[in-house]
PDB file of N, CA and C in Angstrom:
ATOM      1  N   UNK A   1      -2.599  -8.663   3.330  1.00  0.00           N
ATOM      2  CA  UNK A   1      -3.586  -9.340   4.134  1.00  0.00           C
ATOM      3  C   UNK A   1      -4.417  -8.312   4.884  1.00  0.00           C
ATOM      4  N   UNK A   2      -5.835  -8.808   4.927  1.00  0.00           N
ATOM      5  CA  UNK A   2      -6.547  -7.635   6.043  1.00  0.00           C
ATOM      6  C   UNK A   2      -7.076  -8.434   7.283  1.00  0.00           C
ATOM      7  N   UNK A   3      -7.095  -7.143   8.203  1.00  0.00           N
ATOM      8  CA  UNK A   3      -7.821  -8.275   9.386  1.00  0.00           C
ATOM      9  C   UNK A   3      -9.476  -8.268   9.498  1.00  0.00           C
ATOM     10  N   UNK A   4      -9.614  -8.333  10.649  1.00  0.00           N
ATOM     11  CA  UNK A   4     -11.128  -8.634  11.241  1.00  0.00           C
ATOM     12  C   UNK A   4     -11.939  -7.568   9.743  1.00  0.00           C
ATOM     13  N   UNK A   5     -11.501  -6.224  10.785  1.00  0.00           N
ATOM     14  CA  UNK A   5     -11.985  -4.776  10.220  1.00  0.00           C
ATOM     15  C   UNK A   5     -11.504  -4.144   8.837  1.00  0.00           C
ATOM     16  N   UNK A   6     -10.898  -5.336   8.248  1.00  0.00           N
ATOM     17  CA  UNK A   6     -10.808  -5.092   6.687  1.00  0.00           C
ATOM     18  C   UNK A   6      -9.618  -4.202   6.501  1.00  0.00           C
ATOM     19  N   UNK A   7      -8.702  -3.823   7.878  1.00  0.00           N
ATOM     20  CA  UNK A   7      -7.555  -2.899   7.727  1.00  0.00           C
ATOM     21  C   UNK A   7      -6.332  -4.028   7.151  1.00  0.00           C
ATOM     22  N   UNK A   8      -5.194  -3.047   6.071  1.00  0.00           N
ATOM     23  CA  UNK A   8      -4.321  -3.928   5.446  1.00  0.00           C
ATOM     24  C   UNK A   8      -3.217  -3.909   6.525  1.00  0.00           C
ATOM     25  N   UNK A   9      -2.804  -5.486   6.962  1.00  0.00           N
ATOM     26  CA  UNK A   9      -1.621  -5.499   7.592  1.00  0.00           C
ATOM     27  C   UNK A   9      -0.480  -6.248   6.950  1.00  0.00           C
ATOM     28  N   UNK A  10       0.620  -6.481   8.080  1.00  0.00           N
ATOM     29  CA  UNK A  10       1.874  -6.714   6.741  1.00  0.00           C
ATOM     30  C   UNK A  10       1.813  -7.871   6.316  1.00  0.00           C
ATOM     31  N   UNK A  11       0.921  -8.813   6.958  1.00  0.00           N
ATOM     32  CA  UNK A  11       0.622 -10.170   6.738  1.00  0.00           C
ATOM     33  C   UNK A  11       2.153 -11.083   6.835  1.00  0.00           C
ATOM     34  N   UNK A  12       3.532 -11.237   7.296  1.00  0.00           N
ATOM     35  CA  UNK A  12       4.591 -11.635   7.517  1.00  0.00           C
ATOM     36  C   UNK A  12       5.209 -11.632   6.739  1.00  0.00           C
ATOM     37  N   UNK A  13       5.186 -10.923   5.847  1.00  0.00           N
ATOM     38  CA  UNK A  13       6.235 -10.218   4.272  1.00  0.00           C
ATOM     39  C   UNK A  13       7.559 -10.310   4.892  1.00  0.00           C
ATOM     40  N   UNK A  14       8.314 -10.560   3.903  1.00  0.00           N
ATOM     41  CA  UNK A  14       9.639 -10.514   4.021  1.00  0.00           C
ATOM     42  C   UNK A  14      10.618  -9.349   3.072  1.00  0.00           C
ATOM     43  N   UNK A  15      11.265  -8.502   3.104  1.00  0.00           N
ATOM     44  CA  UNK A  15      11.712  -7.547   2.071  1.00  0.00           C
ATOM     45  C   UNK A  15      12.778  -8.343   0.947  1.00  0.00           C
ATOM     46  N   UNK A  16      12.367  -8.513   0.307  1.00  0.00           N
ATOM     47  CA  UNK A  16      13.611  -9.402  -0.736  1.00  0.00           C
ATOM     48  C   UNK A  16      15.126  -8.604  -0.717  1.00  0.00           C
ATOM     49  N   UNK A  17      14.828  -7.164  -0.632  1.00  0.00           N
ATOM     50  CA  UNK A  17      16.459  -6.367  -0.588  1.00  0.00           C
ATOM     51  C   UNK A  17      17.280  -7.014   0.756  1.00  0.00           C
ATOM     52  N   UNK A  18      16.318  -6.791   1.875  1.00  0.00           N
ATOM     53  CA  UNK A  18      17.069  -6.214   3.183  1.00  0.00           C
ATOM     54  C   UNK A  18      16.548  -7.779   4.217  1.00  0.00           C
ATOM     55  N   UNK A  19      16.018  -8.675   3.960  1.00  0.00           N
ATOM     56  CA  UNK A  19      15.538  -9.949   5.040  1.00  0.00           C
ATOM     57  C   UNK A  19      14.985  -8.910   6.077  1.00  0.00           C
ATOM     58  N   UNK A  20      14.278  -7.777   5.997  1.00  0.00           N
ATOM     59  CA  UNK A  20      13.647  -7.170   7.259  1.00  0.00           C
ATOM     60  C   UNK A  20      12.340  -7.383   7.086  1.00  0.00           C
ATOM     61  N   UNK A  21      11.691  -7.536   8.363  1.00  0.00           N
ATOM     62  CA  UNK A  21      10.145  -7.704   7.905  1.00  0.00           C
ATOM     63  C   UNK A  21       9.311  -6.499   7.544  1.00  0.00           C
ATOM     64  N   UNK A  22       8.397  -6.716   6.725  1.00  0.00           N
ATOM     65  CA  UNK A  22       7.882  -5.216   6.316  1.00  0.00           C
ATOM     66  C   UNK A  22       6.598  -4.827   7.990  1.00  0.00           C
ATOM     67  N   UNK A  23       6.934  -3.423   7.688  1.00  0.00           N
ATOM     68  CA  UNK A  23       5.950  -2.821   8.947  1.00  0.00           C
ATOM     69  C   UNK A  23       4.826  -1.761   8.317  1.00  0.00           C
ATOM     70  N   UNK A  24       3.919  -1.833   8.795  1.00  0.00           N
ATOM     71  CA  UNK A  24       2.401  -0.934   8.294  1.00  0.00           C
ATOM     72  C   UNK A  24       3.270   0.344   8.573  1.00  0.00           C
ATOM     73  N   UNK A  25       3.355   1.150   7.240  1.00  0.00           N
ATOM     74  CA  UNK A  25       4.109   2.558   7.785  1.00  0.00           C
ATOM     75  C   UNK A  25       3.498   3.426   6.682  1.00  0.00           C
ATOM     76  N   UNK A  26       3.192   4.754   6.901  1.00  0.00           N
ATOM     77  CA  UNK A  26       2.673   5.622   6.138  1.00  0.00           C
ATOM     78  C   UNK A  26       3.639   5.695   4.564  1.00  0.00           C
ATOM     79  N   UNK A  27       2.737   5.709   3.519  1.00  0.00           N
ATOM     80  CA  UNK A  27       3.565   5.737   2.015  1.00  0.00           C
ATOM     81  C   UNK A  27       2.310   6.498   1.064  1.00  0.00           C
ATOM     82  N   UNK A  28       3.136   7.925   1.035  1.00  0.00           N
ATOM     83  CA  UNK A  28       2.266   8.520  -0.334  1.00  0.00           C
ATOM     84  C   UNK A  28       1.766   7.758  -1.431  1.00  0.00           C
ATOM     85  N   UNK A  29       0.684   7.898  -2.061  1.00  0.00           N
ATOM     86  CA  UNK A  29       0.265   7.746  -3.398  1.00  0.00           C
ATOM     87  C   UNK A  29       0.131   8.795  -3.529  1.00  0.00           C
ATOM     88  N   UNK A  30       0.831   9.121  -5.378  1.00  0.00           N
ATOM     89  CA  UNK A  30       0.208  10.010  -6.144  1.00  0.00           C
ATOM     90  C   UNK A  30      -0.306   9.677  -7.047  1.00  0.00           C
ATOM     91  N   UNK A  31      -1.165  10.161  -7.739  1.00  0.00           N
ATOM     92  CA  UNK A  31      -1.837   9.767  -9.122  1.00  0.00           C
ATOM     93  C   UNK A  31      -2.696  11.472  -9.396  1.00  0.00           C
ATOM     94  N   UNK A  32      -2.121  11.351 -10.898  1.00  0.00           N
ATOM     95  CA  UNK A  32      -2.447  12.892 -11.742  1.00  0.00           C
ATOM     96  C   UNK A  32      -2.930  14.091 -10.877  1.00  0.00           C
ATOM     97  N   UNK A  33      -1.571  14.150  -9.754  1.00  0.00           N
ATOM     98  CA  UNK A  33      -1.378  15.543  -9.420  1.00  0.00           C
ATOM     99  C   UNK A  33      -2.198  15.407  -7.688  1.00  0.00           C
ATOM    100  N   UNK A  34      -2.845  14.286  -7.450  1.00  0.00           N
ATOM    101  CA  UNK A  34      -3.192  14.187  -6.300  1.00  0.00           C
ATOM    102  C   UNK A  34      -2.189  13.530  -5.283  1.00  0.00           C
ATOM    103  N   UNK A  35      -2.165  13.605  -4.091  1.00  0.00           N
ATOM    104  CA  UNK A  35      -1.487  12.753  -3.252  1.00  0.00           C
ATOM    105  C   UNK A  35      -2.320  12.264  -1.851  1.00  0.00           C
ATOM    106  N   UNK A  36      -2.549  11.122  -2.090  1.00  0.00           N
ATOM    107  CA  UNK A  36      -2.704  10.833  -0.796  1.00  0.00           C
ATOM    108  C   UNK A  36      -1.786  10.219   0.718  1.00  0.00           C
ATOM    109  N   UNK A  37      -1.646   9.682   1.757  1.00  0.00           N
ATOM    110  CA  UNK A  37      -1.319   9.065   2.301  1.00  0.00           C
ATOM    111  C   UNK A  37      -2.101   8.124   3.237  1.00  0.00           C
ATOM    112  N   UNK A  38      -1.415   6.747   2.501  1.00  0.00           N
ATOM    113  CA  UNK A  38      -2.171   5.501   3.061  1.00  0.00           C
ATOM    114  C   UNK A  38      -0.834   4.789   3.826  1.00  0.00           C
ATOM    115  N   UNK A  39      -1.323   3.817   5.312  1.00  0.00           N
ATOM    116  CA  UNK A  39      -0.383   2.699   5.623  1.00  0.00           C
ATOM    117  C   UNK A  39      -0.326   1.710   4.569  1.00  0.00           C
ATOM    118  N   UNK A  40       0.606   1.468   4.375  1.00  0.00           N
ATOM    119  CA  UNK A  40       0.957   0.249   4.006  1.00  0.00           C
ATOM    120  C   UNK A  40       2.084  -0.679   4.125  1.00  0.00           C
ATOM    121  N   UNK A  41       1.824  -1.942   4.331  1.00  0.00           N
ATOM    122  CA  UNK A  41       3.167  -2.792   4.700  1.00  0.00           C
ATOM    123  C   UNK A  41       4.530  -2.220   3.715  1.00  0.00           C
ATOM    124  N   UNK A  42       5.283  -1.966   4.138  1.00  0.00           N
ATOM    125  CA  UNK A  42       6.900  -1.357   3.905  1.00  0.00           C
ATOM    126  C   UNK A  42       8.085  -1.832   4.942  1.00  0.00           C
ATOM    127  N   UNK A  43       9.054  -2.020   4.198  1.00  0.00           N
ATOM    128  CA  UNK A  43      10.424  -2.017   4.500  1.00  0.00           C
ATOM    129  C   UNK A  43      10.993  -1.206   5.316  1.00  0.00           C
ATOM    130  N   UNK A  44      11.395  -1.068   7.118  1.00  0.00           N
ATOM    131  CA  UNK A  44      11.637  -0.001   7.945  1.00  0.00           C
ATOM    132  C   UNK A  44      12.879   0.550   7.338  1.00  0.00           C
ATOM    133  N   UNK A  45      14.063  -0.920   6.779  1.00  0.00           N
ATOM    134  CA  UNK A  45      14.844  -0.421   6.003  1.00  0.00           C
ATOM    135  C   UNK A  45      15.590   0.259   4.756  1.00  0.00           C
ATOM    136  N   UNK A  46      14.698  -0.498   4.031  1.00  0.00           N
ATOM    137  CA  UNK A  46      15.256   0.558   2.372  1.00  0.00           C
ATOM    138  C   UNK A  46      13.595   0.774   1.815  1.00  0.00           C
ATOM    139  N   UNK A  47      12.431   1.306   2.500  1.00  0.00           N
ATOM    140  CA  UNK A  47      11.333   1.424   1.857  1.00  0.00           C
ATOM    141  C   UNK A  47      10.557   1.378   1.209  1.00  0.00           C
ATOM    142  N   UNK A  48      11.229  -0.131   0.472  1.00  0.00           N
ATOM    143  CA  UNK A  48       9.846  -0.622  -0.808  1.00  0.00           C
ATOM    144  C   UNK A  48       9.143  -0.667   0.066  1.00  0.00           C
ATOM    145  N   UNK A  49       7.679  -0.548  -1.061  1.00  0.00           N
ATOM    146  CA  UNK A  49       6.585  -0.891  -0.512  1.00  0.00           C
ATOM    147  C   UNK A  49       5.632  -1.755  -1.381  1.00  0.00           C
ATOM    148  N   UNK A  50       4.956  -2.722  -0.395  1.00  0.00           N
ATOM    149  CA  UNK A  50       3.862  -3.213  -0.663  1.00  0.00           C
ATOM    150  C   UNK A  50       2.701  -3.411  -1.191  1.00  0.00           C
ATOM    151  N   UNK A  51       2.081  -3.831  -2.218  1.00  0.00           N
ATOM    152  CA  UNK A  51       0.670  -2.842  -2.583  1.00  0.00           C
ATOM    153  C   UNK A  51       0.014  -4.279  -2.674  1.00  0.00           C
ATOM    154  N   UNK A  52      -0.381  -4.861  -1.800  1.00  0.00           N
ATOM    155  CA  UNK A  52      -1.435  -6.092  -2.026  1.00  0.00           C
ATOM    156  C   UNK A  52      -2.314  -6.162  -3.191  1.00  0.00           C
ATOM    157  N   UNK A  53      -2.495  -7.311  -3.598  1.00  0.00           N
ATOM    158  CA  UNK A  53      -3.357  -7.384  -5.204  1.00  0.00           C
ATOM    159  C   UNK A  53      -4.545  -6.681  -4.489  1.00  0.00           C
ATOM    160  N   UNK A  54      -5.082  -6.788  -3.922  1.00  0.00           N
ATOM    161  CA  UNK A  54      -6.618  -6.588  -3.521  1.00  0.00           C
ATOM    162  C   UNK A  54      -6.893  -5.322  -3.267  1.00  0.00           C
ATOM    163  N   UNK A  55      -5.587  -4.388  -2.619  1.00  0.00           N
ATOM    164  CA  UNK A  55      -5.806  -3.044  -2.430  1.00  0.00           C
ATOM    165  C   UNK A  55      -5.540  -2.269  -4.641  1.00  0.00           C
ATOM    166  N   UNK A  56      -4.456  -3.016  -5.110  1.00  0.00           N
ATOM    167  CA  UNK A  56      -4.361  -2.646  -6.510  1.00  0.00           C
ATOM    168  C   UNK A  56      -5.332  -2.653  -7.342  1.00  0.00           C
ATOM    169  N   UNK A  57      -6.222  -3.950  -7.190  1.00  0.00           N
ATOM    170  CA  UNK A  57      -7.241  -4.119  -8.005  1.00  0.00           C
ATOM    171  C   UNK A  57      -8.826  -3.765  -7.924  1.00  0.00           C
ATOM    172  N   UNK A  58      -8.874  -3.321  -6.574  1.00  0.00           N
ATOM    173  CA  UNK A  58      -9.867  -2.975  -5.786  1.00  0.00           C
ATOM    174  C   UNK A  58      -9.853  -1.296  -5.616  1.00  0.00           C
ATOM    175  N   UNK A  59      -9.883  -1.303  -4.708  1.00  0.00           N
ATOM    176  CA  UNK A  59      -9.822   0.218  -4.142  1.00  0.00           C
ATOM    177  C   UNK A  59      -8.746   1.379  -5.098  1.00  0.00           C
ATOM    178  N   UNK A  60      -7.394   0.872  -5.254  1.00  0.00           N
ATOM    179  CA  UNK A  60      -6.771   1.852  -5.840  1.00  0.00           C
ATOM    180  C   UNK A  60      -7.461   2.053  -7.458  1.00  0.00           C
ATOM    181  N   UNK A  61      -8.124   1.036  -7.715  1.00  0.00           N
ATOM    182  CA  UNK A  61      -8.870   1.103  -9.118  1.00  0.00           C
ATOM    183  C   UNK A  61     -10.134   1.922  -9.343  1.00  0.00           C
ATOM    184  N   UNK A  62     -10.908   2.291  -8.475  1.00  0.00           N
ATOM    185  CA  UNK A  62     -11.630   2.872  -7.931  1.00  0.00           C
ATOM    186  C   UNK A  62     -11.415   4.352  -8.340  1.00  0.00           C
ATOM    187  N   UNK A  63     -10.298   4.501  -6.889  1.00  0.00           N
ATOM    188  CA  UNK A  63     -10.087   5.831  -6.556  1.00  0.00           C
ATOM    189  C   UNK A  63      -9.405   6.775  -8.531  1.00  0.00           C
ATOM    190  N   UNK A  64      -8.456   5.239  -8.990  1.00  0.00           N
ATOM    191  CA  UNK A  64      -7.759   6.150 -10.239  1.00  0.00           C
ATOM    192  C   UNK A  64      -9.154   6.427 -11.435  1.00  0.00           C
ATOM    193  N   UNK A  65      -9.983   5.455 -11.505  1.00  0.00           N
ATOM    194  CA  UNK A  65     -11.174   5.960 -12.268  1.00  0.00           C
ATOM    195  C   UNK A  65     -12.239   7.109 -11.610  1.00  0.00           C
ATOM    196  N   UNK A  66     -11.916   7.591 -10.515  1.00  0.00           N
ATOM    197  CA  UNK A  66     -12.906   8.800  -9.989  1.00  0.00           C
ATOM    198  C   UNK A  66     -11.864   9.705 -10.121  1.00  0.00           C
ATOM    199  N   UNK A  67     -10.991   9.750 -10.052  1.00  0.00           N
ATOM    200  CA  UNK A  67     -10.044  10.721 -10.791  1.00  0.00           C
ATOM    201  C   UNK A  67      -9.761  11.303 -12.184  1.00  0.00           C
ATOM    202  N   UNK A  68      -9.958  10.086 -12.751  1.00  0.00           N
ATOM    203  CA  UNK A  68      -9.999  10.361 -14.558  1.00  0.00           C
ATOM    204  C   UNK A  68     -11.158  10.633 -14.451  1.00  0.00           C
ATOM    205  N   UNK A  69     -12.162  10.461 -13.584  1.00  0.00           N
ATOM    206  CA  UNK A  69     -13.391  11.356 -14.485  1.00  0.00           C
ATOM    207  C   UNK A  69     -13.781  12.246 -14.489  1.00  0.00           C
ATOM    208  N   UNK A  70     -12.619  13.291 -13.211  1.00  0.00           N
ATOM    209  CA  UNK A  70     -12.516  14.767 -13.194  1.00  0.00           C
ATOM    210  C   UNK A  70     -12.648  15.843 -14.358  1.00  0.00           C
TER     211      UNK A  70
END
């Protein structure tokens, strides 16, 4: 979910492992040798993480095609 300002929050996720609620917490992406670090809703306890359709299909789609066209 995003708010006002289009930032992703945890929107009231639930962790299927652990019943903990997920919290906006820093989680590397890598993709072909780059790494970034983005928040994203995650597990305080066993650290899955989250990747909202909209950030997957949107933005991270983006960023992996300006990469392949290195």
């Amino acid at each position: 979910m995003k708010n006002e300002s289009g930032e992703i929050q945890p929107g009231g996720w639930i962790c299927a492992n652990c019943g903990v609620p997920l919290e906006l917490l820093p989680a590397d992406a890598i993709y072909m040798g780059s790494s970034f670090q983005v928040d994203l809703p995650r597990c305080p306890a066993c650290g899955v993480t989250f990747i909202p359709q909209e950030l997957a299909e949107g933005k991270m789609l983006e960023v992996e095609k300006l990469l392949e066209d290195k």
